[in-house]
Protein backbone atom coordinates (compact mmCIF):
# COMPACT_ATOMS: atom_id res chain seq x y z
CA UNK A 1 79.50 161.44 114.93
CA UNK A 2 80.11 162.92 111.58
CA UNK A 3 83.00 165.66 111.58
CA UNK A 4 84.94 167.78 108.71
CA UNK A 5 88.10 167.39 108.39
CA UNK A 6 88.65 170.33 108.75
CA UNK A 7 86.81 170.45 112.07
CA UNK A 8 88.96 167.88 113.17
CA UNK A 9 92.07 169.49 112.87
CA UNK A 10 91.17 172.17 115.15
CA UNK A 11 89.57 169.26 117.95
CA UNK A 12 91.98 166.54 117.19
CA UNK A 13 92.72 166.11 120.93
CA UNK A 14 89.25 166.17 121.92
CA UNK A 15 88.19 163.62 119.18
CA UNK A 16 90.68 161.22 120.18
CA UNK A 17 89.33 161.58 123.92
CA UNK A 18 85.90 160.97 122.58
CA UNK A 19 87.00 157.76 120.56
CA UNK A 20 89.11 156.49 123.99
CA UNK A 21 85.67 156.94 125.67
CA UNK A 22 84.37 154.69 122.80
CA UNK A 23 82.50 156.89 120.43
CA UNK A 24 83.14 156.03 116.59
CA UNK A 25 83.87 159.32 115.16
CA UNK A 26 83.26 160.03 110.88
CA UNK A 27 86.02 162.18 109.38
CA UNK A 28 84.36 163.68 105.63
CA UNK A 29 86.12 165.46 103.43
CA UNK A 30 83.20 167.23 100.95
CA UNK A 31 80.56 165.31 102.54
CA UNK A 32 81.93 161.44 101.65
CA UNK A 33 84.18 159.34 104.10
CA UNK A 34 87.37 159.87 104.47
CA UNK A 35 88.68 157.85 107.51
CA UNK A 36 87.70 156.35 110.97
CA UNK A 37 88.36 157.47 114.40
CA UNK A 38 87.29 154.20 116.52
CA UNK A 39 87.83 153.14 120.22
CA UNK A 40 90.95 151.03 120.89
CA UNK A 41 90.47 147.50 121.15
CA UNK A 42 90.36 145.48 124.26
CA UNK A 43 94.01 145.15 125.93
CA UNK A 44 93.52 141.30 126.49
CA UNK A 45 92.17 140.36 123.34
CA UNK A 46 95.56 138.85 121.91
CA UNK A 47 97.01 135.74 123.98
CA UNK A 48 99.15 135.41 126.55
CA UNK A 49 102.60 133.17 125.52
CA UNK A 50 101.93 130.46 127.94
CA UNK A 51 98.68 130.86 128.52
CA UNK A 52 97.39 127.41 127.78
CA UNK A 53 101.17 126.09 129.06
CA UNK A 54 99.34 123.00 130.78
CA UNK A 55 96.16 122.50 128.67
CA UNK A 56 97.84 120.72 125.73
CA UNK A 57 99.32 117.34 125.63
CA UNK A 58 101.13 116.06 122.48
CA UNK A 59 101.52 112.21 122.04
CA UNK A 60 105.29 111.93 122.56
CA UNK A 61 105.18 109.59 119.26
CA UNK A 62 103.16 112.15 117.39
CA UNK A 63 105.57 112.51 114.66
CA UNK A 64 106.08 109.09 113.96
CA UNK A 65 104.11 107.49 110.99
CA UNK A 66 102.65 104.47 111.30
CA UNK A 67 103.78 101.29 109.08
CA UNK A 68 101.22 101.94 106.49
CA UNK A 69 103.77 105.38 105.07
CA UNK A 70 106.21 102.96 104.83
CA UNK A 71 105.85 102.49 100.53
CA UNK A 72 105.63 106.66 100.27
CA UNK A 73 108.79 107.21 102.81
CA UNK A 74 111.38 104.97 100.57
């Protein structure tokens, strides 16, 4: 949906209803875009801390090189 700016000022609360409901709405300012009213994204798009708490392992000698480093480490 295409709206004015100025349109917009005067519906502001209804456009932002219409964009919760997920309708992209076009502000124009002399005909040419001007900015974008879209629907929020998803609440449970970002991860959860913990959330793969159990799915990873990590060699408990991960961080120890292997004789072959030895020449670059001295």
């Amino acid at each position: 949906m295409n709206v004015s700016i100025a349109e917009a000022k005067a519906k502001l609360s209804e456009l932002i209803s219409r964009a919760q409901a997920g309708e992209e709405i076009v502000l124009t300012r002399h005909g040419k875009i001007a900015a974008r009213l879209v629907p929020p994204l998803g609440e449970n798009l970002l991860p959860r801390i913990g959330a793969l708490k159990g799915k990873i392992w990590i060699a408990d000698d991960f961080d120890e090189l292997g004789p072959e480093w030895d020449e670059y480490v001295k």
